[in-house]
C-alpha atoms as a PDB file:
ATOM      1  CA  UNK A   1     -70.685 -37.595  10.024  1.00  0.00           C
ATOM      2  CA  UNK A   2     -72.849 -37.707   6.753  1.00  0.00           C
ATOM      3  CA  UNK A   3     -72.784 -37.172   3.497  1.00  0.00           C
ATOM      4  CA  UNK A   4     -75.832 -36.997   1.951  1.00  0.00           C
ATOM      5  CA  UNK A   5     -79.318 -38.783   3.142  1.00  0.00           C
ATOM      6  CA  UNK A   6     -81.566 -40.559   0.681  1.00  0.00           C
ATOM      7  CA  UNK A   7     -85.672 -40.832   1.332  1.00  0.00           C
ATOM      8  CA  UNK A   8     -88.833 -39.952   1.198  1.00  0.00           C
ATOM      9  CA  UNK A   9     -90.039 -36.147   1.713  1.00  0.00           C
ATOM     10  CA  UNK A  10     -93.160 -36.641   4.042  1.00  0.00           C
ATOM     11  CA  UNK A  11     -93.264 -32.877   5.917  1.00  0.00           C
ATOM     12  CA  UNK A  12     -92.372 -29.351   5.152  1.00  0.00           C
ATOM     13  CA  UNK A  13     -92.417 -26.627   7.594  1.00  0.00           C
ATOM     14  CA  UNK A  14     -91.601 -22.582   7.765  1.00  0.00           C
ATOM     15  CA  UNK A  15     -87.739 -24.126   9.089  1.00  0.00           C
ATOM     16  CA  UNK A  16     -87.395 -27.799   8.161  1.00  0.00           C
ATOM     17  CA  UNK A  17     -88.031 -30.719   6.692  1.00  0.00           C
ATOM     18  CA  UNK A  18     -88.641 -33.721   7.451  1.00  0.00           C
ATOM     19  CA  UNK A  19     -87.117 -37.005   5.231  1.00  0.00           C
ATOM     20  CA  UNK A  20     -87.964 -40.786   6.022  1.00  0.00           C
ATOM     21  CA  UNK A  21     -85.525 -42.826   5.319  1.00  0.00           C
ATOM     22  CA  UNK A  22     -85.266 -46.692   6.873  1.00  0.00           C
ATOM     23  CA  UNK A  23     -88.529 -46.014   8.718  1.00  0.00           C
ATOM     24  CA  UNK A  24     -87.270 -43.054  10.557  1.00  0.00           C
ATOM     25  CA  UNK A  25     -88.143 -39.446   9.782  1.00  0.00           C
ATOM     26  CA  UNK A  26     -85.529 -36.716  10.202  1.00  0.00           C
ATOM     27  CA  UNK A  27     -85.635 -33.190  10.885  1.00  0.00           C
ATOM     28  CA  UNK A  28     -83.347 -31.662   8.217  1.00  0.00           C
ATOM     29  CA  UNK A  29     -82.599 -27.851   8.420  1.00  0.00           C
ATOM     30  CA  UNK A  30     -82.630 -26.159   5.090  1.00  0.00           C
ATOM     31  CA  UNK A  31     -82.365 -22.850   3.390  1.00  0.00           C
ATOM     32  CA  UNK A  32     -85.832 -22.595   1.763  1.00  0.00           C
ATOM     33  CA  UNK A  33     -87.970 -25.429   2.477  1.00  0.00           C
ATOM     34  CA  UNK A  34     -90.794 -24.750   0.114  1.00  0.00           C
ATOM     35  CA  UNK A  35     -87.920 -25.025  -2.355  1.00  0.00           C
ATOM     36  CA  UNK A  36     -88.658 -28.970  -2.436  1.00  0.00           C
ATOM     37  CA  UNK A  37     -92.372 -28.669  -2.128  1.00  0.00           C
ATOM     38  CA  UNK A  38     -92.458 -30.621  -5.868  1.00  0.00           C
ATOM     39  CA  UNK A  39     -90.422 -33.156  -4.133  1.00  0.00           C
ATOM     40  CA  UNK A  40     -92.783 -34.338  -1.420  1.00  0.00           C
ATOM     41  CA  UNK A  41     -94.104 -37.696  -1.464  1.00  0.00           C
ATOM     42  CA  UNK A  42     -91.038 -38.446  -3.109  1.00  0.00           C
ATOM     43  CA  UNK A  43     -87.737 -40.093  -3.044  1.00  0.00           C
ATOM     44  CA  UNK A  44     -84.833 -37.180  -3.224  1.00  0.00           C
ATOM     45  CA  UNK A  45     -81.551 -36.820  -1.953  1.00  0.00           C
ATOM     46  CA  UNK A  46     -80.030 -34.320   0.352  1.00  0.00           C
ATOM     47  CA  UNK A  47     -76.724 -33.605   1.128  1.00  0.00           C
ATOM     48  CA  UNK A  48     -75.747 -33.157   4.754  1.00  0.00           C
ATOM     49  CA  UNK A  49     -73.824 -31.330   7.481  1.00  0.00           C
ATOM     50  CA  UNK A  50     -74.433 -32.224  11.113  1.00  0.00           C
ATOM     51  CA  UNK A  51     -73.905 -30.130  13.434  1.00  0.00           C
ATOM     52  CA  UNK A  52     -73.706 -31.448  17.077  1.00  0.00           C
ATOM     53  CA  UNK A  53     -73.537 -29.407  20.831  1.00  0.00           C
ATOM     54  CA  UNK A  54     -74.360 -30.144  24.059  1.00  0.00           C
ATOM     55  CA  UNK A  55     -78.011 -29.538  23.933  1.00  0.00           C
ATOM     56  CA  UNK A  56     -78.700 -30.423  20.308  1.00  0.00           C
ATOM     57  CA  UNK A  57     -77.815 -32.715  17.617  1.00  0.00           C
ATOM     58  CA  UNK A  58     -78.758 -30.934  14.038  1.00  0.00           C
ATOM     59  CA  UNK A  59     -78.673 -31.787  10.357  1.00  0.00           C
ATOM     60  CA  UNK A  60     -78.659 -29.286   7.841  1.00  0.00           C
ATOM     61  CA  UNK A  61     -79.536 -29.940   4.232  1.00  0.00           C
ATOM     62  CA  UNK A  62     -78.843 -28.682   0.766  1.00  0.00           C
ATOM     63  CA  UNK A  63     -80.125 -29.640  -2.787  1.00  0.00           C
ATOM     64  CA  UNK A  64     -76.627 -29.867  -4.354  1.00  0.00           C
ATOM     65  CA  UNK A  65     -72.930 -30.321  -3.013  1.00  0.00           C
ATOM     66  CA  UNK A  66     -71.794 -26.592  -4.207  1.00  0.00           C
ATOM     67  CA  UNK A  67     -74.866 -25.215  -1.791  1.00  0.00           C
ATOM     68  CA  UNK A  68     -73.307 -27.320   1.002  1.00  0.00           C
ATOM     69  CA  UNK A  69     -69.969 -26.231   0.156  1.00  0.00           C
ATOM     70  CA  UNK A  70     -70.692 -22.710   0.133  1.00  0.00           C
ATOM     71  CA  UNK A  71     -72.552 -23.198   3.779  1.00  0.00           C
ATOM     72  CA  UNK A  72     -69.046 -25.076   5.182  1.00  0.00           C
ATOM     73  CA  UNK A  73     -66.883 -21.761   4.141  1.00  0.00           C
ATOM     74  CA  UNK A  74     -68.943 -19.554   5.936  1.00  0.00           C
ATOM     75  CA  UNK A  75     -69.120 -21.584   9.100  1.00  0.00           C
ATOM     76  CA  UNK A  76     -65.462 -21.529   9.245  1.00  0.00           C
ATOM     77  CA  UNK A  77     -65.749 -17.945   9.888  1.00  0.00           C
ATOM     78  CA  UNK A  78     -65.454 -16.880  13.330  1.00  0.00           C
ATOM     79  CA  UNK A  79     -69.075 -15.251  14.157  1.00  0.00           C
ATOM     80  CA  UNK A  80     -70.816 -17.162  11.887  1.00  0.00           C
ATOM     81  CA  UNK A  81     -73.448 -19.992  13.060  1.00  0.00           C
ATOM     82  CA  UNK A  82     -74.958 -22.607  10.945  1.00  0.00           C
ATOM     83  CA  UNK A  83     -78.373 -20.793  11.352  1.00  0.00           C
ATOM     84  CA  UNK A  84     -76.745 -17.721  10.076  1.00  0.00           C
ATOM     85  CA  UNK A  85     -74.899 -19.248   7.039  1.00  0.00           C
ATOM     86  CA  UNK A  86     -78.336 -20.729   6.053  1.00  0.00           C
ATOM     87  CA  UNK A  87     -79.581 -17.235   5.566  1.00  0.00           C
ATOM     88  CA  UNK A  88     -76.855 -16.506   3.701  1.00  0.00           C
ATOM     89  CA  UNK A  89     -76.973 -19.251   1.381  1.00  0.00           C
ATOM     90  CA  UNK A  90     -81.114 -18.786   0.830  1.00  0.00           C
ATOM     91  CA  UNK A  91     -79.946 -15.484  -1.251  1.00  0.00           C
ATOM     92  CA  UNK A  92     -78.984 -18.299  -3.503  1.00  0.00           C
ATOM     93  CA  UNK A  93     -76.631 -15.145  -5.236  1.00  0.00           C
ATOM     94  CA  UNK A  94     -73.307 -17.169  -5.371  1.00  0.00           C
ATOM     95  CA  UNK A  95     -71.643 -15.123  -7.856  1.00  0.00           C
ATOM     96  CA  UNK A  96     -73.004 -12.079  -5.500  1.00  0.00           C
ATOM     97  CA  UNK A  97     -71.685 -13.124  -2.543  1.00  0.00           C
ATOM     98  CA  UNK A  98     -68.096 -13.720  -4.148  1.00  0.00           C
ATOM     99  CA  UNK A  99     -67.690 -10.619  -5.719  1.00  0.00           C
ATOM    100  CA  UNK A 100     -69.039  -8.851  -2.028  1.00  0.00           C
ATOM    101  CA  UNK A 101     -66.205 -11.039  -0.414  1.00  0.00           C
ATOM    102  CA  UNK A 102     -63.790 -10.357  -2.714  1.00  0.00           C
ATOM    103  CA  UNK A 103     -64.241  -6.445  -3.532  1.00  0.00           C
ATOM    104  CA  UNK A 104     -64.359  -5.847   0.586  1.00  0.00           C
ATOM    105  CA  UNK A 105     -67.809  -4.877   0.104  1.00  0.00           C
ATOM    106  CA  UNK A 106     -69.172  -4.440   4.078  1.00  0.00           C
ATOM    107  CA  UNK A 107     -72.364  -3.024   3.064  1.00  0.00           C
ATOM    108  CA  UNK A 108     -73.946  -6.151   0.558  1.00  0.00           C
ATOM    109  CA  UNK A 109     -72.669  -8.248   3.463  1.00  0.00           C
ATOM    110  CA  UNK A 110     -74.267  -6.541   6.370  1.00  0.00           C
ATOM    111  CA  UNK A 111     -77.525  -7.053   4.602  1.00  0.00           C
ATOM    112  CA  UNK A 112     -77.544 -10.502   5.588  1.00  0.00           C
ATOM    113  CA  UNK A 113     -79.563 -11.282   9.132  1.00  0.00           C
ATOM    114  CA  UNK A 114     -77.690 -10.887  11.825  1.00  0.00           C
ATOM    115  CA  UNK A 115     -74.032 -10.271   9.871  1.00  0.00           C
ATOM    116  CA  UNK A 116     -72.739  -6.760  11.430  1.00  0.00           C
ATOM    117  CA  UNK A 117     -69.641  -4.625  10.239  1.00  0.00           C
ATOM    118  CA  UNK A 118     -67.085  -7.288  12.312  1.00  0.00           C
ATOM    119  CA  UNK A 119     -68.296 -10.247  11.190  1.00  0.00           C
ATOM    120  CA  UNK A 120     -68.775  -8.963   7.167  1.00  0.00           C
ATOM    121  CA  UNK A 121     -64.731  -8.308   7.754  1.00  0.00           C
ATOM    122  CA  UNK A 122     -64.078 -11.541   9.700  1.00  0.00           C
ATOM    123  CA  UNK A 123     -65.332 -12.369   6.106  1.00  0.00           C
ATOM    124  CA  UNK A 124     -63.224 -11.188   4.084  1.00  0.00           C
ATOM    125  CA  UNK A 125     -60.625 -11.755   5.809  1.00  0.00           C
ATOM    126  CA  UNK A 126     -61.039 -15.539   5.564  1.00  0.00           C
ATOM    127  CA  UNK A 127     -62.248 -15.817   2.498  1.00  0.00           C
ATOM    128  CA  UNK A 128     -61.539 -13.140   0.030  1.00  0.00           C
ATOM    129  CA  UNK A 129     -59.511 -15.277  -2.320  1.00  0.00           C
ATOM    130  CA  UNK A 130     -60.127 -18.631  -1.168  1.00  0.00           C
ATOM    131  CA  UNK A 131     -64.274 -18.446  -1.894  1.00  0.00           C
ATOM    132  CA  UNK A 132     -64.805 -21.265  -4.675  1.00  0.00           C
ATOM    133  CA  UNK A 133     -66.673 -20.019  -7.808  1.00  0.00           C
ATOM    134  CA  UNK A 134     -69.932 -20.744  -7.972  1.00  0.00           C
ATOM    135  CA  UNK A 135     -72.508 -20.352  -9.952  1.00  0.00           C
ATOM    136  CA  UNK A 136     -76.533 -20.448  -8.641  1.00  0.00           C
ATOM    137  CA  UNK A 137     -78.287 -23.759 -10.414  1.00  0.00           C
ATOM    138  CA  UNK A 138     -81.252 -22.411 -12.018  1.00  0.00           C
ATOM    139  CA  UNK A 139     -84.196 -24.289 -10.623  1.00  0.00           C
ATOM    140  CA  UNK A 140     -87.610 -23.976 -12.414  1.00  0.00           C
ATOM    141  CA  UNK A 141     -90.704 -24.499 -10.164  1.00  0.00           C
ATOM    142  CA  UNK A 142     -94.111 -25.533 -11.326  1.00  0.00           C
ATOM    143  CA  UNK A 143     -96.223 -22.849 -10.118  1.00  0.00           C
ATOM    144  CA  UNK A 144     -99.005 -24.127  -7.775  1.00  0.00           C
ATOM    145  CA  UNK A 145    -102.763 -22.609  -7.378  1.00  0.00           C
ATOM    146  CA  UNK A 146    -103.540 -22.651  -3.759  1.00  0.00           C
ATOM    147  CA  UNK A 147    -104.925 -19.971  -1.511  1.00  0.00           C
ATOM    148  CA  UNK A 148    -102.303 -17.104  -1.907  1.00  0.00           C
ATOM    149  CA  UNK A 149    -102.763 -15.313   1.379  1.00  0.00           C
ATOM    150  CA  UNK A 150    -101.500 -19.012   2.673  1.00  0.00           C
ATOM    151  CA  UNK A 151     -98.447 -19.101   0.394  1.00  0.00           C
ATOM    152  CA  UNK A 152     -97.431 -15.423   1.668  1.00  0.00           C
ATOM    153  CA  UNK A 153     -97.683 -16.392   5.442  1.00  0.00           C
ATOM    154  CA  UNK A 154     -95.432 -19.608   4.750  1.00  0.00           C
ATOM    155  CA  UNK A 155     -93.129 -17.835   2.911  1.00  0.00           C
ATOM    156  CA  UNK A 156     -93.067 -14.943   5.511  1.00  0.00           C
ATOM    157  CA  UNK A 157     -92.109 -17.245   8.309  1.00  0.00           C
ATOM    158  CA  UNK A 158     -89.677 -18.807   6.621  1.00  0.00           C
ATOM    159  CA  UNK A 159     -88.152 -15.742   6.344  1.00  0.00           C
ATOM    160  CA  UNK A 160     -88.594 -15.156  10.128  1.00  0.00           C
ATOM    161  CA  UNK A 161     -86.206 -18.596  10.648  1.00  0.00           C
ATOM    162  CA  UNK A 162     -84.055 -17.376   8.920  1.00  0.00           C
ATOM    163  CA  UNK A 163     -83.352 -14.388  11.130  1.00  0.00           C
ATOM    164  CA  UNK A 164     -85.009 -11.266   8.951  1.00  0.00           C
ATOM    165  CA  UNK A 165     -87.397  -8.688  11.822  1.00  0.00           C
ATOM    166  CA  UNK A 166     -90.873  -8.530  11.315  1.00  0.00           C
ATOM    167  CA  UNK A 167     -90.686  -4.771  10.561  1.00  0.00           C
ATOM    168  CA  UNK A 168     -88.955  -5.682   7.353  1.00  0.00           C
ATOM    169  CA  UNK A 169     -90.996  -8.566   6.521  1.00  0.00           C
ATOM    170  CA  UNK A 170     -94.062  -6.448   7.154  1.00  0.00           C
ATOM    171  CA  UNK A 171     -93.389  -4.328   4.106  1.00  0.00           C
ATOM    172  CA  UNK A 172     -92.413  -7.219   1.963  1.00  0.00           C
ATOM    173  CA  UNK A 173     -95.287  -8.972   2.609  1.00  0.00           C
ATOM    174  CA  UNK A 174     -97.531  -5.492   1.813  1.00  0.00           C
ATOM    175  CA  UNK A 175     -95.576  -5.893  -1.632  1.00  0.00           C
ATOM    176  CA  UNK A 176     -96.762  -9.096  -2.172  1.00  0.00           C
ATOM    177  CA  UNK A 177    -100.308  -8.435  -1.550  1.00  0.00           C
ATOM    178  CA  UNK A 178    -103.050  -9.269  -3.919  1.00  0.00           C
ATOM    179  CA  UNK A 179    -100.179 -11.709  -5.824  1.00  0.00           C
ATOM    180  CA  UNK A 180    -100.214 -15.354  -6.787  1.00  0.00           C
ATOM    181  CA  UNK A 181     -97.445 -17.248  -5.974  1.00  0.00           C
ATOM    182  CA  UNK A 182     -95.974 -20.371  -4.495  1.00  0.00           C
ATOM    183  CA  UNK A 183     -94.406 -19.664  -1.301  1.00  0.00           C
ATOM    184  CA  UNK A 184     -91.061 -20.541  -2.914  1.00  0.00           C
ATOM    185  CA  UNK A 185     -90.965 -17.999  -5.530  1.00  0.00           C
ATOM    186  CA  UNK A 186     -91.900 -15.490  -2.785  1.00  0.00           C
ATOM    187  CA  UNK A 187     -89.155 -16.492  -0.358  1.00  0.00           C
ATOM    188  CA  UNK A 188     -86.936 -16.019  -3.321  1.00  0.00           C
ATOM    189  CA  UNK A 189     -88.434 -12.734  -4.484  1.00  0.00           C
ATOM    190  CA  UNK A 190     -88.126 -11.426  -1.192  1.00  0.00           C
ATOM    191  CA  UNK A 191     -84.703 -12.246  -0.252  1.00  0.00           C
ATOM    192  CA  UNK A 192     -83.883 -10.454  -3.658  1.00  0.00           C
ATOM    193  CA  UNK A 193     -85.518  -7.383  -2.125  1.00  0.00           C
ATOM    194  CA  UNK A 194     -83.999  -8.430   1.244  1.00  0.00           C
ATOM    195  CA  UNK A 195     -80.360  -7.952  -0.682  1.00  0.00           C
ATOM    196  CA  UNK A 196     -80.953  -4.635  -2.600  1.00  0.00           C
END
């Protein structure tokens, strides 16, 4: 089992990224991969979960140790998949998600991809109580000029791995139109919209 991985960022895609570390480049599943687009060419650190079956052996990374922490509760919930408590954690609405879990609220929960009625009170069940408190870290991102249109489809498919349909991405990205944005911000913006 890891920890935490330290490298070089060399690629970022709509559903991973990739880190070099000892001369060998691994895939590392994350929430919002544009999220460390300031970080590439660079030496970060990532904290890890692995996650290993039959037909796959996966890492999935996180910025901080409360992100990864947060991810770990939800996979202990029956009905809830690492891919699934990804999406969950891109929200990056902590204090949100505690207060859902906590007040029995089934309808913010059900929001989330593929979360339905029984697994929102599998949820609360588990965890109402026993979710730690945490707080979203406030990350500022430089805001890159680059072809917008580009941005939006990168963000858009990010969203896509992370479960949301096309039908509702269709109207986000209609929002979004005409905008100037790193793909970050409008993963971000949308899951915000995603939640509401």
């Amino acid at each position: 089992m890891y920890d935490y991985i330290k490298g070089i960022l060399t690629k970022i895609t709509a559903k991973y990224i990739v880190v070099e570390a000892a001369g060998i480049g691994y895939i590392i599943n994350v929430a919002n991969p544009y999220s460390f687009s300031q970080q590439m060419n660079q030496e970060l650190q990532i904290y890890l979960h692995q996650v290993v079956r039959e037909d796959a052996n996966l890492l999935f990374g996180f910025h901080n140790e409360t992100e990864k922490t947060v991810f770990l509760q939800l996979i202990s919930v029956s009905g809830i998949g690492p891919t699934t408590a990804l999406a969950i954690v891109a929200v990056d609405d902590n204090d949100g998600l505690v207060a859902a879990i906590d007040n029995s609220d089934i309808k913010y929960l059900t929001k989330f991809p593929k979360i339905g009625k029984k697994t929102a009170q599998q949820m609360i069940l588990d965890l109402a109580g026993k979710f730690v408190e945490v707080s979203a870290e406030n990350s500022k991102a430089v805001k890159i000029k680059t072809a917008e249109n580009e941005q939006l489809d990168e963000a858009m498919e990010a969203l896509q791995a992370l479960g949301y349909k096309a039908a509702e991405l269709k109207k986000i990205k209609a929002f979004f139109e005409g905008t100037n944005e790193t793909a970050e911000q409008y993963v971000k913006q949308a899951l915000k919209m995603l939640m509401k």
